[in-house]
Protein backbone atom coordinates (compact mmCIF):
# COMPACT_ATOMS: atom_id res chain seq x y z
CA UNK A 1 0.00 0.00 0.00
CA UNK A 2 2.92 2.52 1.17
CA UNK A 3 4.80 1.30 -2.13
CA UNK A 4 2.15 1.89 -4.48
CA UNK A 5 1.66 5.20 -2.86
CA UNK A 6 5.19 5.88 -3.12
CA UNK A 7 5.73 5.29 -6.34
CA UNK A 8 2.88 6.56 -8.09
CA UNK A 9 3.76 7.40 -11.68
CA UNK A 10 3.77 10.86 -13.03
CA UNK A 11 1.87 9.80 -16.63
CA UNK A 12 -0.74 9.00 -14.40
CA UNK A 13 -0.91 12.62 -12.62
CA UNK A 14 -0.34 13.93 -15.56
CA UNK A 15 -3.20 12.38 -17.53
CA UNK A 16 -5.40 12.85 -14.60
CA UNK A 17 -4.54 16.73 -14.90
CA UNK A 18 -5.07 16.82 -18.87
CA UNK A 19 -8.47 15.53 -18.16
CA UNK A 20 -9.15 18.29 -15.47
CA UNK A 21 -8.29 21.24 -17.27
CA UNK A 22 -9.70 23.56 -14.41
CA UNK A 23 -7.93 21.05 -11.66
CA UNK A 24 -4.68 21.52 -13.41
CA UNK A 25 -4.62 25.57 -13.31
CA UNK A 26 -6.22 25.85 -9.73
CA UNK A 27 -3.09 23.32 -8.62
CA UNK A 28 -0.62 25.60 -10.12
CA UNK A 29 -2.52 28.70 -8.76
CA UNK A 30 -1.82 27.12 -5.75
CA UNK A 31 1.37 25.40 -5.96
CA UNK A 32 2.46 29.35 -6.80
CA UNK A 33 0.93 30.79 -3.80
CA UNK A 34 2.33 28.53 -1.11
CA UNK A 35 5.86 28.77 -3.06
CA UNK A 36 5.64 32.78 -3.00
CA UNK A 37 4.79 32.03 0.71
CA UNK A 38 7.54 29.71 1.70
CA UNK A 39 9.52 32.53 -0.38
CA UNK A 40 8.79 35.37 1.44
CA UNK A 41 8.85 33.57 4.96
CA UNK A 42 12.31 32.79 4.32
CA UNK A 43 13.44 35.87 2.61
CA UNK A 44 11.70 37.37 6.32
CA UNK A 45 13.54 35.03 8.59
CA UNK A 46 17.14 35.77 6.84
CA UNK A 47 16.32 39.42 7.09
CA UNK A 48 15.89 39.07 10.53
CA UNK A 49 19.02 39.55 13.17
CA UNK A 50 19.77 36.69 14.85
């Protein structure tokens, strides 16, 4: 079960994404959003003095 999980193909996201075209761009909207977040956070904690 944990190996199946594991190594769950990418053809298979990525067909399952072609056939949701509104899934795919709200998981990049998001995917974006939580990278600019994880950006800034860090950018924030290296601008702060120790």
């Amino acid at each position: 079960m944990i190996t199946s999980i594991g190594r769950c193909p990418p053809d298979a996201i990525m067909r399952f994404c072609s056939n949701a075209q509104s899934f795919r761009v709200s998981c990049f909207m998001l995917a974006t959003f939580i990278l600019g977040i994880v950006c800034s956070m860090l950018s924030f904690m290296l601008s702060m003095p120790i």
